[in-house]
Protein backbone atom coordinates (compact mmCIF):
# COMPACT_ATOMS: atom_id res chain seq x y z
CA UNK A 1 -3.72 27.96 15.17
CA UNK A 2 -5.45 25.69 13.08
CA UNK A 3 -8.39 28.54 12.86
CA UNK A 4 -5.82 30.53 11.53
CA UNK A 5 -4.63 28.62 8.78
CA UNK A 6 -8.03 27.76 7.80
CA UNK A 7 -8.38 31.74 7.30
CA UNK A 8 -4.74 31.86 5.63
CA UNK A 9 -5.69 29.36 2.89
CA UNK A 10 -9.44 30.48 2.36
CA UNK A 11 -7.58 33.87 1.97
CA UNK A 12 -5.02 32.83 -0.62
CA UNK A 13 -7.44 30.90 -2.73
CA UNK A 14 -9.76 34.12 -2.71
CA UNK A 15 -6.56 36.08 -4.16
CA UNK A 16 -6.07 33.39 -7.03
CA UNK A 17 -9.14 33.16 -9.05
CA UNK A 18 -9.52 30.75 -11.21
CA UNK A 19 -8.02 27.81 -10.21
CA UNK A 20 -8.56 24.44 -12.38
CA UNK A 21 -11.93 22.93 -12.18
CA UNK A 22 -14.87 24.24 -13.26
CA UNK A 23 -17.46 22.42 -11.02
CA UNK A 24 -15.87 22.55 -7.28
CA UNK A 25 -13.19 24.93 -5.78
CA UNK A 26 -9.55 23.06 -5.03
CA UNK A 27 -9.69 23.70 -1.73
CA UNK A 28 -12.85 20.71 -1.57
CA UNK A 29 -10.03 18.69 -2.81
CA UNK A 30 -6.85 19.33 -0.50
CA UNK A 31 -5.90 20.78 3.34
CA UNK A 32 -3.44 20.46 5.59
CA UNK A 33 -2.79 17.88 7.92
CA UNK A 34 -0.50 19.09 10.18
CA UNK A 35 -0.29 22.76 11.65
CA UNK A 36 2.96 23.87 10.06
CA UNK A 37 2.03 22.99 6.45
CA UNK A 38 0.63 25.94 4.90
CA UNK A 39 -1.34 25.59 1.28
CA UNK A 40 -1.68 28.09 -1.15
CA UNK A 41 -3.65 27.58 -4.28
CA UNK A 42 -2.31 28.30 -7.78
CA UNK A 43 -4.18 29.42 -11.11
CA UNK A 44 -4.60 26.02 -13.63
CA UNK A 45 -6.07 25.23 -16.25
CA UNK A 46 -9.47 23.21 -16.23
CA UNK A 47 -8.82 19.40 -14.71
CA UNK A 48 -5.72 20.85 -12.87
CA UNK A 49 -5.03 21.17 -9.44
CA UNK A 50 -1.90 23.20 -8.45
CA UNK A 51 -0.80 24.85 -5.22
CA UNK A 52 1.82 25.44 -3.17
CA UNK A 53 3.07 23.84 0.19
CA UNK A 54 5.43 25.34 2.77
CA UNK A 55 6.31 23.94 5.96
CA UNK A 56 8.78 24.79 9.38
CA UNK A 57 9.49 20.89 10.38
CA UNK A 58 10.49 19.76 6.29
CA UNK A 59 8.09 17.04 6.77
CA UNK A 60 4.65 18.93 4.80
CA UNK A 61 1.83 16.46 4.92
CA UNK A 62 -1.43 17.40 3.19
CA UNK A 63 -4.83 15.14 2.56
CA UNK A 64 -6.21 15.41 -0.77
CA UNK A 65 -9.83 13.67 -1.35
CA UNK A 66 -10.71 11.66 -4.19
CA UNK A 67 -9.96 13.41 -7.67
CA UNK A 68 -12.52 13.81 -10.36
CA UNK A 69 -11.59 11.22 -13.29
CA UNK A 70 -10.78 14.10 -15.62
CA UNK A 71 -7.99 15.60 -13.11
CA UNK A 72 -5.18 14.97 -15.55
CA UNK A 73 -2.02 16.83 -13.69
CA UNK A 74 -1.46 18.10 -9.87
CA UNK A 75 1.43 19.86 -8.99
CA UNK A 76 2.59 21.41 -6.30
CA UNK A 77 5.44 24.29 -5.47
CA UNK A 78 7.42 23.20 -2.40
CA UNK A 79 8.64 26.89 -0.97
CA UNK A 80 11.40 26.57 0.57
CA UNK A 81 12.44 23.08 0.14
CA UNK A 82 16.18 22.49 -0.28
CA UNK A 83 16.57 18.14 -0.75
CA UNK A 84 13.44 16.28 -0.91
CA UNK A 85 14.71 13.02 0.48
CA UNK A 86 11.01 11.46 -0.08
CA UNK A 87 7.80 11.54 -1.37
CA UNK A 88 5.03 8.87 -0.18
CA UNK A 89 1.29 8.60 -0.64
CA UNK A 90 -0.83 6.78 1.77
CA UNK A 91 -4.47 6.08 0.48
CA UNK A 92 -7.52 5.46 2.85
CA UNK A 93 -6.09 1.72 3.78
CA UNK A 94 -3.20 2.69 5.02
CA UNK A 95 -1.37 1.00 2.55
CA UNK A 96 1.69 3.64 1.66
CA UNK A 97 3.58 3.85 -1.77
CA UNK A 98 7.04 5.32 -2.46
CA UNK A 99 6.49 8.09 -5.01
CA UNK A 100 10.08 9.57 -4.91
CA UNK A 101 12.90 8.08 -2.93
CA UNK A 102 15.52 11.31 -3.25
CA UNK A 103 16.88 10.21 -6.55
CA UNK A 104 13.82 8.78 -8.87
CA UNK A 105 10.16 8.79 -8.82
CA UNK A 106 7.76 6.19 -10.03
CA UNK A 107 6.32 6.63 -13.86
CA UNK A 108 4.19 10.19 -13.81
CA UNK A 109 5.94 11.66 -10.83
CA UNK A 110 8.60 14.39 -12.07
CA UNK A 111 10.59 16.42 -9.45
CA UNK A 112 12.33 20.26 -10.70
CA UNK A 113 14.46 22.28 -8.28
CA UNK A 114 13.95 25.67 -8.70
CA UNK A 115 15.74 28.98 -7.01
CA UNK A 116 13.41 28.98 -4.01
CA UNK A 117 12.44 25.38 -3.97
CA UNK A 118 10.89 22.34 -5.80
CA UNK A 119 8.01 21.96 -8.59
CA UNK A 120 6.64 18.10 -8.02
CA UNK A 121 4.22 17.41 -10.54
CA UNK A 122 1.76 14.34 -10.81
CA UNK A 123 0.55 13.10 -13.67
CA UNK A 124 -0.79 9.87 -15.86
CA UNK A 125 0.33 6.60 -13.79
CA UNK A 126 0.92 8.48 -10.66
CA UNK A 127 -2.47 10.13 -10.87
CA UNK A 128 -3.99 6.53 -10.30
CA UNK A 129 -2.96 6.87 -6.45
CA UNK A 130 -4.61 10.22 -6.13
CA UNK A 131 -7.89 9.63 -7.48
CA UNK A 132 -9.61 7.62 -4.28
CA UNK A 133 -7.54 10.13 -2.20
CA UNK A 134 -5.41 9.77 0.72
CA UNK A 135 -2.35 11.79 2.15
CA UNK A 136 0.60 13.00 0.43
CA UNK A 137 3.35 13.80 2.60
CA UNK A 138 6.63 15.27 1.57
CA UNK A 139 9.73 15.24 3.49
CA UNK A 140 12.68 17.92 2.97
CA UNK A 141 16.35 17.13 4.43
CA UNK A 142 17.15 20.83 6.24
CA UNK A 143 21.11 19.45 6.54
């Protein structure tokens, strides 16, 4: 399975082209850490990283690894998502942060419903959890 998601997202970020950075490829910065997330990368502009997440189990949990200083904005389409109930980051301590409780994120952390989902975006304060990297995991409330 995992072999096959490997092969899913290697496929998808052939598809996309560029994709936001000119020195390393996104997917050096982000994967999957549980089977049912899927990633798909996302054209951005340089010192961007976008892509998309997708999940079965509405609990999509992805590792990013430490973000260049000039990374100014991540986001990420959540397919499929109908009520994010939370957004946390966990950083290679352990120690966990609330990013979004349902209602309101911290400073930096916007969240946009859309027709088929969410856009979450990242940016200035919020991009100060990211940088040492860590896991993001997002958590959708199917009822």
């Amino acid at each position: 399975m995992r072999t096959l998601i490997v092969f899913l997202v290697l496929w998808l970020a052939a598809l996309a082209g560029p994709l936001g950075c000119s020195s390393s490829t996104p997917r050096n910065f982000a994967q999957s850490v549980v089977a049912d997330t899927h990633l798909g990368w996302r054209p951005a502009p340089e010192n961007q990283l976008a892509f998309s997440l997708a999940t079965a189990s509405g609990v999509a949990r992805v590792e990013l690894q430490p973000l260049p200083e000039e990374f100014t904005l991540v986001t990420l389409e959540l397919l499929g998502m109908r009520n994010v109930e939370g957004i946390q980051w966990q950083d290679e301590k352990g120690e966990s942060t609330l990013l979004y409780d349902g209602k309101a994120g911290l400073s930096g952390v916007s969240l946009q419903s859309q027709g088929h989902g969410f856009r979450l975006q990242l940016q200035l304060s919020s991009m100060d959890y990211l940088r040492n990297g860590g896991v993001l995991t997002v958590i959708d409330r199917r009822h």
